[in-house]
PDB file of N, CA and C in Angstrom:
ATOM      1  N   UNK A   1     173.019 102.242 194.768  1.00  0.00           N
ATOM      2  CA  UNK A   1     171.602 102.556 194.814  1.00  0.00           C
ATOM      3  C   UNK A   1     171.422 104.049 195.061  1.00  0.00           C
ATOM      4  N   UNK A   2     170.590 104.900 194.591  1.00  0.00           N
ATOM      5  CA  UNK A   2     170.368 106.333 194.381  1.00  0.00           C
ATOM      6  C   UNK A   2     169.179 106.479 195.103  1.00  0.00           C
ATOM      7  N   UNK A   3     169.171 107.349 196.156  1.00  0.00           N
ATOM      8  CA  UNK A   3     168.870 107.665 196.996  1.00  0.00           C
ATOM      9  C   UNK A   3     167.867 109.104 196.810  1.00  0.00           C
ATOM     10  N   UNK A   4     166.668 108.665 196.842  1.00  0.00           N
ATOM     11  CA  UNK A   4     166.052 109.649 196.377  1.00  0.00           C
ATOM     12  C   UNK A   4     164.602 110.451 197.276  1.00  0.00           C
ATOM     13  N   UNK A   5     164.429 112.034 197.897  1.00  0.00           N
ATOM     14  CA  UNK A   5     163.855 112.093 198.799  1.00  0.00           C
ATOM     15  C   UNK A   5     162.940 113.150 198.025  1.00  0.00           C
ATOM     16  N   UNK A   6     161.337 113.255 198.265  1.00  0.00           N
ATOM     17  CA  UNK A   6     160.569 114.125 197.808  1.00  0.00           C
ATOM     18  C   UNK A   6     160.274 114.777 199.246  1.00  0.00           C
ATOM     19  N   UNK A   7     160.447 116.211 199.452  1.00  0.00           N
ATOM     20  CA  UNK A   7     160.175 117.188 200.266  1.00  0.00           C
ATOM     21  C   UNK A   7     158.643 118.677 199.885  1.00  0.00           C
ATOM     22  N   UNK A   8     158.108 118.004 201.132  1.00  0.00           N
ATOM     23  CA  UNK A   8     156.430 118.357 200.885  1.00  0.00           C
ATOM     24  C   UNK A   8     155.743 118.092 201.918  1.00  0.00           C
ATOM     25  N   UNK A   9     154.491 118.832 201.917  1.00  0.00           N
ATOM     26  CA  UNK A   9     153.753 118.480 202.949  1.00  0.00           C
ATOM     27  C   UNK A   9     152.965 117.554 202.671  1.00  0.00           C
ATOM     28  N   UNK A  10     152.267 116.966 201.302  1.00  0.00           N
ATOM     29  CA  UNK A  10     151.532 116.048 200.915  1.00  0.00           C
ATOM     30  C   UNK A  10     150.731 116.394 200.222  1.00  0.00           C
ATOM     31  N   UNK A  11     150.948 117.530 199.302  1.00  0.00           N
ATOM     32  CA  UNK A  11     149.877 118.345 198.227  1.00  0.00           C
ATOM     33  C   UNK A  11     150.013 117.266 196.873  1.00  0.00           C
ATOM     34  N   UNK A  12     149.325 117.587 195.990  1.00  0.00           N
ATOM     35  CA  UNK A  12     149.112 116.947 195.054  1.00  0.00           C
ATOM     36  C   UNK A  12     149.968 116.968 194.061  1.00  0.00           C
ATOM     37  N   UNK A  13     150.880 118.234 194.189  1.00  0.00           N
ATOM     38  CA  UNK A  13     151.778 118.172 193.111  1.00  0.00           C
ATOM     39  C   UNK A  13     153.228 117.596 194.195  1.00  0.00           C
ATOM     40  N   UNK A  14     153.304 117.296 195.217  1.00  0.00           N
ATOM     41  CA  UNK A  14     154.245 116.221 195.737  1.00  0.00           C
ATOM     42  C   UNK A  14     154.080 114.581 195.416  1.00  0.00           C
ATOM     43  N   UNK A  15     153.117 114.393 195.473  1.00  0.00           N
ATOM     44  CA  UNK A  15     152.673 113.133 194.749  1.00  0.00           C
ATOM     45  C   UNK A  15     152.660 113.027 193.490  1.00  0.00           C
ATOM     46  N   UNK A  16     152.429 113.989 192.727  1.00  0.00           N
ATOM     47  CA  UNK A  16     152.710 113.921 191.360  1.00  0.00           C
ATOM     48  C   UNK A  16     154.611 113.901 190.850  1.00  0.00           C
ATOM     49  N   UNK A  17     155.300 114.653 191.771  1.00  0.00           N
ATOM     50  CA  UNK A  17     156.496 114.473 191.695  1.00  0.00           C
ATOM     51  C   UNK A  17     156.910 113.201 192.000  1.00  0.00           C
ATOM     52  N   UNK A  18     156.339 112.721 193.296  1.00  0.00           N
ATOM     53  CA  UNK A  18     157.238 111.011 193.443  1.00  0.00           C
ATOM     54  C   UNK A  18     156.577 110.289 192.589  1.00  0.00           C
ATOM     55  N   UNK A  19     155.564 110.229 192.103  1.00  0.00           N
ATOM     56  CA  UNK A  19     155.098 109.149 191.063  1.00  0.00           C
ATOM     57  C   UNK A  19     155.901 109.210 189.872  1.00  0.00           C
ATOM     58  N   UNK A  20     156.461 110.386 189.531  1.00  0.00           N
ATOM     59  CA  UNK A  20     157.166 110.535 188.161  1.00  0.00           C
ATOM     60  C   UNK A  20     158.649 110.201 188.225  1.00  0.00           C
ATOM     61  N   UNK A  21     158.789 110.721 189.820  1.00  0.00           N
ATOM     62  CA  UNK A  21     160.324 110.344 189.890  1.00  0.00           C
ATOM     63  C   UNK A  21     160.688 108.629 189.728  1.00  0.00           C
ATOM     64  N   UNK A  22     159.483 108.280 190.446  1.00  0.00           N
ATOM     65  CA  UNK A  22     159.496 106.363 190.386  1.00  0.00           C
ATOM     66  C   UNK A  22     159.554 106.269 188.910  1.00  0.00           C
ATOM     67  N   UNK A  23     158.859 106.646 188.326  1.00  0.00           N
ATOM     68  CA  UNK A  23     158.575 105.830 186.758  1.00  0.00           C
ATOM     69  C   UNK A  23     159.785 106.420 186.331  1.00  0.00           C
ATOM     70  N   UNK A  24     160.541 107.339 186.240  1.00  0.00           N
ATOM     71  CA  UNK A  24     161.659 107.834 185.263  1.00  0.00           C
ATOM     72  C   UNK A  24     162.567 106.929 186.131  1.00  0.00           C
ATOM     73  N   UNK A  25     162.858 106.779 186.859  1.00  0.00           N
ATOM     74  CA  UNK A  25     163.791 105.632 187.359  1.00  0.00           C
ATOM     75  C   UNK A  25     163.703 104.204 187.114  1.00  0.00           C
ATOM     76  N   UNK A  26     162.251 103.882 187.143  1.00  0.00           N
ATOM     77  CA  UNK A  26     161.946 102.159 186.508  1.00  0.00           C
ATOM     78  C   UNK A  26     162.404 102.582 185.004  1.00  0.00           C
ATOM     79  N   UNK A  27     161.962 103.433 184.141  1.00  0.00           N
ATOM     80  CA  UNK A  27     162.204 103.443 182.821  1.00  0.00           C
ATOM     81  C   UNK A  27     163.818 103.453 182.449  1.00  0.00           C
ATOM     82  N   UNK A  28     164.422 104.093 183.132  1.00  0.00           N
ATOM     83  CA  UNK A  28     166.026 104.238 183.082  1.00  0.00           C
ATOM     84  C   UNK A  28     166.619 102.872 183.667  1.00  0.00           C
ATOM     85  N   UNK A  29     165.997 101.891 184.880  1.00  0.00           N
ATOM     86  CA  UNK A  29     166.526 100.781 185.176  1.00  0.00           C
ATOM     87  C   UNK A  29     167.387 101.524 186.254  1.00  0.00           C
ATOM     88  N   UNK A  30     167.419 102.067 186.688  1.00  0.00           N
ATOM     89  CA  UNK A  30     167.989 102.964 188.463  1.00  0.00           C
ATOM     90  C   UNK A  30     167.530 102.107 189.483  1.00  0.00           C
ATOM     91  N   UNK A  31     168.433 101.564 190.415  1.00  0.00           N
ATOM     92  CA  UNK A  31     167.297 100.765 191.858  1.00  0.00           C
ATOM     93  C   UNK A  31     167.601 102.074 192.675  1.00  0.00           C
ATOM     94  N   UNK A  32     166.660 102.692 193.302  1.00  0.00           N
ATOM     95  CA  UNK A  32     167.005 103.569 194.246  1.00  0.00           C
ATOM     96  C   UNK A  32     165.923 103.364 195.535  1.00  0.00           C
ATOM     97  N   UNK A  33     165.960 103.825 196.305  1.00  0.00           N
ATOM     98  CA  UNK A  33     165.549 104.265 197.541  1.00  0.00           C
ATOM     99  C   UNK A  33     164.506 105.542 197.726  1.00  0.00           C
ATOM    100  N   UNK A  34     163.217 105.459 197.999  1.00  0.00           N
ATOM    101  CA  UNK A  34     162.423 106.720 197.806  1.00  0.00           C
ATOM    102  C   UNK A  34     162.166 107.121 198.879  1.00  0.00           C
ATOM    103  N   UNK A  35     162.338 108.363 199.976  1.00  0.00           N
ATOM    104  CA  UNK A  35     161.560 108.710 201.408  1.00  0.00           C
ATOM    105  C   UNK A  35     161.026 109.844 200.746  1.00  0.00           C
ATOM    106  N   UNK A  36     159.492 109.912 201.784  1.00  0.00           N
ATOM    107  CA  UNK A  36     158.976 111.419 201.552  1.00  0.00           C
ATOM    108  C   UNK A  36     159.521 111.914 202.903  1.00  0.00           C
ATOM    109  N   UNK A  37     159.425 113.082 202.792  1.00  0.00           N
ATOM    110  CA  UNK A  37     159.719 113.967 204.035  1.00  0.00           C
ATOM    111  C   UNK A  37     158.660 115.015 204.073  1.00  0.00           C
ATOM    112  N   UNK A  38     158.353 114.964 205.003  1.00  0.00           N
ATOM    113  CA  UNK A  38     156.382 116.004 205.172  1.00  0.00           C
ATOM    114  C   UNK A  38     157.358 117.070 206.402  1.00  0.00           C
ATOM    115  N   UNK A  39     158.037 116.950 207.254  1.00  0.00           N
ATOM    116  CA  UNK A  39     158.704 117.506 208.608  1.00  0.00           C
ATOM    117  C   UNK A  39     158.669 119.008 207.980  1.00  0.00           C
ATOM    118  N   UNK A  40     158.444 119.981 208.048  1.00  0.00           N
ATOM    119  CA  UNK A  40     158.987 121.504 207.226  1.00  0.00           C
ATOM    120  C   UNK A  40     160.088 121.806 208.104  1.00  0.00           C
ATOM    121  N   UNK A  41     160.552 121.286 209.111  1.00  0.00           N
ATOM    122  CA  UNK A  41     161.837 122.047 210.110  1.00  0.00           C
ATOM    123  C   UNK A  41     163.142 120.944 209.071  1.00  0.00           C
ATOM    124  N   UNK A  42     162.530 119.881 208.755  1.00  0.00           N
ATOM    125  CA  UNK A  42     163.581 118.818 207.965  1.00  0.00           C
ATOM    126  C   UNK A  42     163.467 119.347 206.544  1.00  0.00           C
ATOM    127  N   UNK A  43     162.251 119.803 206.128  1.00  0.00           N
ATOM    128  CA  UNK A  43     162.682 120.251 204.304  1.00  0.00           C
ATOM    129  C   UNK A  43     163.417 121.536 204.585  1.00  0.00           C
ATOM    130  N   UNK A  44     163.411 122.534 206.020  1.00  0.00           N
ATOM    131  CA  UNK A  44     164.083 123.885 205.398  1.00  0.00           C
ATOM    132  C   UNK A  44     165.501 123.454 205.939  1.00  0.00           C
ATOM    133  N   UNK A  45     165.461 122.180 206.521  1.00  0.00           N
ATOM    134  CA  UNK A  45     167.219 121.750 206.765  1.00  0.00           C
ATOM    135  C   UNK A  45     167.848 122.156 205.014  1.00  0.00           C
ATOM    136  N   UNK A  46     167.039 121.599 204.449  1.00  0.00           N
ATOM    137  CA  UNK A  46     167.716 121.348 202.714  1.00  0.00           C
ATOM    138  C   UNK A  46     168.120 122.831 202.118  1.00  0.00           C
ATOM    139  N   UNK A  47     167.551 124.137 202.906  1.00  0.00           N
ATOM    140  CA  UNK A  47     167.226 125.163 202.462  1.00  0.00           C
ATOM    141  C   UNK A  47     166.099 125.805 201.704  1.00  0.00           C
ATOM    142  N   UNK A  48     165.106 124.692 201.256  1.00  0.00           N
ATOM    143  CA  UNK A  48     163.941 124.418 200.580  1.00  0.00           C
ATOM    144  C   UNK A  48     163.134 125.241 201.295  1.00  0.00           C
ATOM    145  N   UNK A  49     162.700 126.746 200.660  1.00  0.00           N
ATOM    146  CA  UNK A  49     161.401 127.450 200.974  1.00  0.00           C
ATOM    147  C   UNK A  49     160.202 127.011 200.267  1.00  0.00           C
ATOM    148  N   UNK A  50     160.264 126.615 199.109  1.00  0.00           N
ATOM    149  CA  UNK A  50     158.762 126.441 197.923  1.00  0.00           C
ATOM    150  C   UNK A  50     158.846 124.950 197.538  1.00  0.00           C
ATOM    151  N   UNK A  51     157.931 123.919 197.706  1.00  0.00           N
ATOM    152  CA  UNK A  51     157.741 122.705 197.602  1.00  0.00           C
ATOM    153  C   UNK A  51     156.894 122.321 196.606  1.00  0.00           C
ATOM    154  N   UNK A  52     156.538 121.568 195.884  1.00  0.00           N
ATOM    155  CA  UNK A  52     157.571 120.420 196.276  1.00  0.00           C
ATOM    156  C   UNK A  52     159.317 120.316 195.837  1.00  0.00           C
ATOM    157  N   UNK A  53     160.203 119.645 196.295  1.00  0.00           N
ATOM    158  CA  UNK A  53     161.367 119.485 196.102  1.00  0.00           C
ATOM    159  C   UNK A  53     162.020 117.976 195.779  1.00  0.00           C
ATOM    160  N   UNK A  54     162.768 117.585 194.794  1.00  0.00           N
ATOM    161  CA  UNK A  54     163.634 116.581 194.635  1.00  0.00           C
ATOM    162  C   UNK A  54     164.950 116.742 195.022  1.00  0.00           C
ATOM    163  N   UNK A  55     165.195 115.895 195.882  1.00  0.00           N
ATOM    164  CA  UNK A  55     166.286 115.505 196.444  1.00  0.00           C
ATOM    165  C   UNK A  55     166.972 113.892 196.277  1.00  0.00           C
ATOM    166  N   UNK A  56     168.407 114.424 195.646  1.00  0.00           N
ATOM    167  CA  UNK A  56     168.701 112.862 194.906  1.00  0.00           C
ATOM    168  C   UNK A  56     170.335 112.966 195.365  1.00  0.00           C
ATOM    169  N   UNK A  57     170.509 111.863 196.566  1.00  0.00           N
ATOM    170  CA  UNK A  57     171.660 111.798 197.021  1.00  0.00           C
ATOM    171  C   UNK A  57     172.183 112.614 198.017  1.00  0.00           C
ATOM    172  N   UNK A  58     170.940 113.564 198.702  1.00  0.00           N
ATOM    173  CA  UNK A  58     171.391 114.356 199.420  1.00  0.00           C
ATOM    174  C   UNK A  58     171.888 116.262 199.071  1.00  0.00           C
ATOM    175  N   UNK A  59     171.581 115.973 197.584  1.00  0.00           N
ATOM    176  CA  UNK A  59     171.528 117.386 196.978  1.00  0.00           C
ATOM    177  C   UNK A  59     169.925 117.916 196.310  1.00  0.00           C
ATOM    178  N   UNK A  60     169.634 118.550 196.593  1.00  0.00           N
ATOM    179  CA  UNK A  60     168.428 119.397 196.267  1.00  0.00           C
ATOM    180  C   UNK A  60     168.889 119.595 194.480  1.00  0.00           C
ATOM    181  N   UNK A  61     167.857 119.014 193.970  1.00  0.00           N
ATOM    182  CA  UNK A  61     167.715 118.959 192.446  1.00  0.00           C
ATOM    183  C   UNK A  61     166.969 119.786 191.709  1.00  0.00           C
ATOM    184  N   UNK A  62     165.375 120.222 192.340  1.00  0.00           N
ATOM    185  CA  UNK A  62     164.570 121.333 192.087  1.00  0.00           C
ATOM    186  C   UNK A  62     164.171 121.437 193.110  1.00  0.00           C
ATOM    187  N   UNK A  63     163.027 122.583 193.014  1.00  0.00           N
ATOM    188  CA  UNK A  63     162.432 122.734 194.010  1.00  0.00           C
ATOM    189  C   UNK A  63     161.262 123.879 193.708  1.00  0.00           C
ATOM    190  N   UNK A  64     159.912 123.900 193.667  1.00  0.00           N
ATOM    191  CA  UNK A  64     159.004 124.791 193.356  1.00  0.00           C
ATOM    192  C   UNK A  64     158.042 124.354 192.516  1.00  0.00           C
ATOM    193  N   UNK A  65     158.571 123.213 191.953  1.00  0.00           N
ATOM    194  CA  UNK A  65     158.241 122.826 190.866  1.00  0.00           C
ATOM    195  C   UNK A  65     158.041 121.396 190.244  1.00  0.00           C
ATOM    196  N   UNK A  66     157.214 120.983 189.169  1.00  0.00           N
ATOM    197  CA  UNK A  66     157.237 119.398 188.943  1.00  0.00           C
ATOM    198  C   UNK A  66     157.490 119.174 187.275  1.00  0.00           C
ATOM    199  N   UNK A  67     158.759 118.671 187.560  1.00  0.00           N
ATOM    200  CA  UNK A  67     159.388 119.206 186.414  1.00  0.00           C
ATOM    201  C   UNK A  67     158.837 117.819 185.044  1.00  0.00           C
ATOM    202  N   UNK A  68     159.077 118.093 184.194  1.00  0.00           N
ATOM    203  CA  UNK A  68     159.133 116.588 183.302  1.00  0.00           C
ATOM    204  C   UNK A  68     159.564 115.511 183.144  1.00  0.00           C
ATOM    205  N   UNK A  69     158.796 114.389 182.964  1.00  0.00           N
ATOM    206  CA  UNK A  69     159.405 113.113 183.375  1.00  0.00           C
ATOM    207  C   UNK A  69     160.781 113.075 182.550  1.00  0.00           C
ATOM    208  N   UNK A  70     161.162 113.545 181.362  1.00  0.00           N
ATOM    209  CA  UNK A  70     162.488 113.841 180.907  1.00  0.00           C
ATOM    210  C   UNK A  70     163.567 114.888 181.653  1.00  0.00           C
ATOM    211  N   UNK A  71     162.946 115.713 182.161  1.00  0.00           N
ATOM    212  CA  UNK A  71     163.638 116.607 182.987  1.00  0.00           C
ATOM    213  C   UNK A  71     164.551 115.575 184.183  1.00  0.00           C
ATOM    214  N   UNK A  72     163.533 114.981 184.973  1.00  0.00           N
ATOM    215  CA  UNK A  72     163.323 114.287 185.937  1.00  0.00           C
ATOM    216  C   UNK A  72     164.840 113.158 185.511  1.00  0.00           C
ATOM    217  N   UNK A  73     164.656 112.644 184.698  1.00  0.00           N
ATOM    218  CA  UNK A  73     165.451 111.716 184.096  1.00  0.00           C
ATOM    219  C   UNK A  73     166.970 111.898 183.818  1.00  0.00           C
ATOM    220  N   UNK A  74     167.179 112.966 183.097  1.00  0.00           N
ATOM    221  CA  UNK A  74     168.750 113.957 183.646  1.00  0.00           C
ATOM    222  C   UNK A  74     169.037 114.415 184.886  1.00  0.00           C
ATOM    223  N   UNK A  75     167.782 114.401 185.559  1.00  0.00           N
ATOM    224  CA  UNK A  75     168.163 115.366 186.893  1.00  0.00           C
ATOM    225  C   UNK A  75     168.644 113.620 188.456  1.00  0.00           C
ATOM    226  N   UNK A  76     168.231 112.575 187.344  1.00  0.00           N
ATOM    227  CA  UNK A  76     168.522 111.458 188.331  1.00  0.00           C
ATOM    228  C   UNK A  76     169.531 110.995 188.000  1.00  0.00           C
ATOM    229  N   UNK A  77     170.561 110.996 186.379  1.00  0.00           N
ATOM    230  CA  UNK A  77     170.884 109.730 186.373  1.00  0.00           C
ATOM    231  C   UNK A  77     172.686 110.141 186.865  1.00  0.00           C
TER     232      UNK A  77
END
């Protein structure tokens, strides 16, 4: 199971990231695990200055940015 964390305070383009990250994972057939993390002392653990951020498995995937649900889709599987 793939383990997947969105890092943010709760802006709109963090929600727009986990909604996309969910659907590119139902579409691919991935079971994973989703946490948000809002903490900023826990997103700059990741090294993460500019949010929102995907985090998949414990590695920082992007970050600044909300990338394409195809993007999204290489960047999970």
């Amino acid at each position: 199971m793939k383990k997947f964390e969105i890092l943010g305070t709760g802006c709109s383009k963090c929600t727009t990231l986990q909604h996309l990250t969910e659907q590119a994972a139902k579409e691919l057939g991935i079971p994973y695990q989703l946490n948000k993390v809002t903490d900023i002392k826990q997103i700059m653990s990741y090294g993460v200055m500019i949010t929102p951020a995907l985090v998949v498995d414990g590695q920082v995937k992007v970050a600044g940015k909300v990338p394409s649900i195809e993007e999204i889709k290489k960047l999970i599987q």
